[in-house]
C-alpha atoms as a PDB file:
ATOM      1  CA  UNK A   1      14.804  24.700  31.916  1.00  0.00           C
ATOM      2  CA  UNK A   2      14.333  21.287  30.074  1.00  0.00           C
ATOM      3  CA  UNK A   3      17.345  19.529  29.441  1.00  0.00           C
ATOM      4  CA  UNK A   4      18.049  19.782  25.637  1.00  0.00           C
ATOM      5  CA  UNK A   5      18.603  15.997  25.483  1.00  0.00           C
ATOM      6  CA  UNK A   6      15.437  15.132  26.873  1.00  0.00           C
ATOM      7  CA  UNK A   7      13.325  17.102  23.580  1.00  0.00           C
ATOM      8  CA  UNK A   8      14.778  14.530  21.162  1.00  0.00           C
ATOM      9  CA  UNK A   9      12.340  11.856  20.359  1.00  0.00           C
ATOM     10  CA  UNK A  10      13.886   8.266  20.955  1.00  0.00           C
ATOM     11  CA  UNK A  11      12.052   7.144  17.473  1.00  0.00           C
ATOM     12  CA  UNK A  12      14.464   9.837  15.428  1.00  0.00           C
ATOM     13  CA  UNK A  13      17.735   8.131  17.224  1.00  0.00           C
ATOM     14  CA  UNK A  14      18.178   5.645  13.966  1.00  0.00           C
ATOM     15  CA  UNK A  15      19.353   7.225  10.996  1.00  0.00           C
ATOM     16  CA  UNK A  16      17.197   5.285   9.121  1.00  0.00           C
ATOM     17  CA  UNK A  17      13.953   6.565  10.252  1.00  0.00           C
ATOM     18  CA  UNK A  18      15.653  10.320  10.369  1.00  0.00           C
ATOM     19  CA  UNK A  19      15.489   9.485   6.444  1.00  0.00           C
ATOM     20  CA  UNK A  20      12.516   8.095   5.977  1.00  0.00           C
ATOM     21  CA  UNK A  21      11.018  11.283   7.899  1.00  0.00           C
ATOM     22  CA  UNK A  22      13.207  13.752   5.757  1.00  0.00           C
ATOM     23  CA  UNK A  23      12.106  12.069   2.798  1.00  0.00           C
ATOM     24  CA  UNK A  24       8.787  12.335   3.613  1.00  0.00           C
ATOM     25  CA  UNK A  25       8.439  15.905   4.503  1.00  0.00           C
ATOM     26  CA  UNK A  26       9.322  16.616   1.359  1.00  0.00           C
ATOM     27  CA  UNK A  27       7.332  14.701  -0.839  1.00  0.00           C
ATOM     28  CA  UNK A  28       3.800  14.299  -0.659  1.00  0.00           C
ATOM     29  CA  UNK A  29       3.701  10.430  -0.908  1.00  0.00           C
ATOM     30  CA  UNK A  30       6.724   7.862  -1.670  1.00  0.00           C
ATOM     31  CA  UNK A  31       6.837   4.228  -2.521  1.00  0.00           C
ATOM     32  CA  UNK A  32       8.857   1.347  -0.908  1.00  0.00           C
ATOM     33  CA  UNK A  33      10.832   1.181  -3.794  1.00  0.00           C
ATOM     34  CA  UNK A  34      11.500   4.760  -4.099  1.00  0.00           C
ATOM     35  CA  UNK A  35      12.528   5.074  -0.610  1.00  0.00           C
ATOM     36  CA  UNK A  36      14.375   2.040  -0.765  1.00  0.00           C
ATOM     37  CA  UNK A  37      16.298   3.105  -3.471  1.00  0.00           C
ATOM     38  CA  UNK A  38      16.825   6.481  -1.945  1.00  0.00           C
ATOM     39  CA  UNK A  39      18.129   5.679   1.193  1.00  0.00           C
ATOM     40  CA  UNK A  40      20.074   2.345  -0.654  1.00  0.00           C
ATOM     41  CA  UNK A  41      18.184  -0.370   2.122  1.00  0.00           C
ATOM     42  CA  UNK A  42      17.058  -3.709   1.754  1.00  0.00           C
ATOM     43  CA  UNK A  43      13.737  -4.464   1.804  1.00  0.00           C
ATOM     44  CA  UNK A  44      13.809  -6.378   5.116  1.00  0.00           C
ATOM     45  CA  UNK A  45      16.036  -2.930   7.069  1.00  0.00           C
ATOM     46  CA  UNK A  46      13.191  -0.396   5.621  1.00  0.00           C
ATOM     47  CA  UNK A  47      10.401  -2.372   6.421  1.00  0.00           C
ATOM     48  CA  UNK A  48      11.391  -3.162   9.912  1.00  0.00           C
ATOM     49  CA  UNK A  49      11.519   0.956  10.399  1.00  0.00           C
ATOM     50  CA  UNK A  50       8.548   1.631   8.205  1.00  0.00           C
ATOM     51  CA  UNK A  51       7.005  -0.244  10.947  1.00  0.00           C
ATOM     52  CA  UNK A  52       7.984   1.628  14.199  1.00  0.00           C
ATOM     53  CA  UNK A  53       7.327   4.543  11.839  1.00  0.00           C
ATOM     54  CA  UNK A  54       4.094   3.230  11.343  1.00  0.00           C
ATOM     55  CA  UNK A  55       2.881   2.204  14.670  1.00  0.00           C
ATOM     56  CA  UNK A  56       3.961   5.523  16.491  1.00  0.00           C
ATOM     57  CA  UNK A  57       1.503   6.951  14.084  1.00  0.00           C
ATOM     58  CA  UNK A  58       4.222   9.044  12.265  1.00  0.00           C
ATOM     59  CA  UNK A  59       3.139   7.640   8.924  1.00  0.00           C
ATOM     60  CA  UNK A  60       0.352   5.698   6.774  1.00  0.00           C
ATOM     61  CA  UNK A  61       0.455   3.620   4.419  1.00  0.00           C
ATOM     62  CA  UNK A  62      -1.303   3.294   1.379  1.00  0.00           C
ATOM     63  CA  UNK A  63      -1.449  -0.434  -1.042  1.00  0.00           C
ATOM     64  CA  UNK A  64      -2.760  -0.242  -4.240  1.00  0.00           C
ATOM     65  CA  UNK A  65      -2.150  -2.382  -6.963  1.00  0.00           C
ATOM     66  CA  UNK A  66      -0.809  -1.204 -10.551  1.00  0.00           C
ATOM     67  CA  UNK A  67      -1.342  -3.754 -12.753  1.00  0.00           C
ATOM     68  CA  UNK A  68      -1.077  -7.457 -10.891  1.00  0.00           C
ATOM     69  CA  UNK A  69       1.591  -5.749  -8.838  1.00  0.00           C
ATOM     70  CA  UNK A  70       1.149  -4.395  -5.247  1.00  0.00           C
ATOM     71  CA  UNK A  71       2.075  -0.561  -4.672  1.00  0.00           C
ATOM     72  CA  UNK A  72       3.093   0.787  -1.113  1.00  0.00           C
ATOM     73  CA  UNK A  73       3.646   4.188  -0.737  1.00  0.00           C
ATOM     74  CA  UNK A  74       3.997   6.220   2.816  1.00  0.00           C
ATOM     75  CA  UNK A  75       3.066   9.856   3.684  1.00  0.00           C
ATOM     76  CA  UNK A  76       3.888  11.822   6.684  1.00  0.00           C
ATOM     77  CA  UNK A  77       0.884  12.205   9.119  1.00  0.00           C
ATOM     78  CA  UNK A  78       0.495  15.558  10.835  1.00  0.00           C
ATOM     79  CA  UNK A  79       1.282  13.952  14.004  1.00  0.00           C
ATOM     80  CA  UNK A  80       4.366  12.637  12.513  1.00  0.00           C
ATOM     81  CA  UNK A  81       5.271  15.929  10.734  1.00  0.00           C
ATOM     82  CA  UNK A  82       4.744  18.107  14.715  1.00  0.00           C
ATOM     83  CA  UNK A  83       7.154  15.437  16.286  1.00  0.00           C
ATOM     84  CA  UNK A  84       9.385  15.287  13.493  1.00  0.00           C
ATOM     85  CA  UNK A  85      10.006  19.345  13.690  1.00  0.00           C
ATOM     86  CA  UNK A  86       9.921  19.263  17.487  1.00  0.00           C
ATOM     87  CA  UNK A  87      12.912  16.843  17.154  1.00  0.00           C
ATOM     88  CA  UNK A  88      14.677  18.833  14.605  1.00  0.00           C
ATOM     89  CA  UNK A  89      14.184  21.947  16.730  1.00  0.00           C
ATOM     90  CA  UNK A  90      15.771  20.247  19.650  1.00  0.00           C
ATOM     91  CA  UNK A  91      18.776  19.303  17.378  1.00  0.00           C
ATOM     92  CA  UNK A  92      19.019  23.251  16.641  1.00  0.00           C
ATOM     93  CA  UNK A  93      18.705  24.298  20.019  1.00  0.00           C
ATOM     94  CA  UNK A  94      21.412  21.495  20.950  1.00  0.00           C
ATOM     95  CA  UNK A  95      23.932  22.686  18.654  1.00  0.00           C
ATOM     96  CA  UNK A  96      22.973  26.235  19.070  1.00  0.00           C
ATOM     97  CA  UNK A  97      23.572  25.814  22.889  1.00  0.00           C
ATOM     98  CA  UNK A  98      20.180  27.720  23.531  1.00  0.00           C
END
């Protein structure tokens, strides 16, 4: 039997991206702003995750511009969505002691 431990995926260890990913499964697509607001960052801390987030495939990123202003929002990928929950089940089965 796999040691409970060893499920959890070394990306989810920082709180920060733990948020990012929660607020993300919940909402189809979020802005930097938005997210930076939610989880009460600066832009130089959520960017830094945004970009392990990013490059593990977990999310994309979409720019746009509204006006003469740039836009970034993120969305969960599917990939990032099946490791996400894979994570969260190993947090459940932790705590559980399954």
């Amino acid at each position: 039997m796999k040691n409970p431990i060893e499920a959890l995926n070394k990306i989810f260890d920082s709180r920060i991206r733990l948020g990012v990913m929660s607020v993300l499964t919940v909402n189809e697509r979020v802005s930097f702003n938005e997210l930076k607001q939610l989880l009460e960052l600066t832009d130089g801390n959520l960017a830094s995750h945004l970009q392990t987030l990013e490059q593990a495939e977990y999310i994309k990123v979409q720019k746009s511009f509204i006006g003469r202003k740039t836009n970034t929002t993120y969305m969960i990928t599917d990939l990032g969505r099946q490791h996400f929950k894979a994570h969260l089940d190993a947090l459940e089965k932790m705590i559980k002691g399954i």
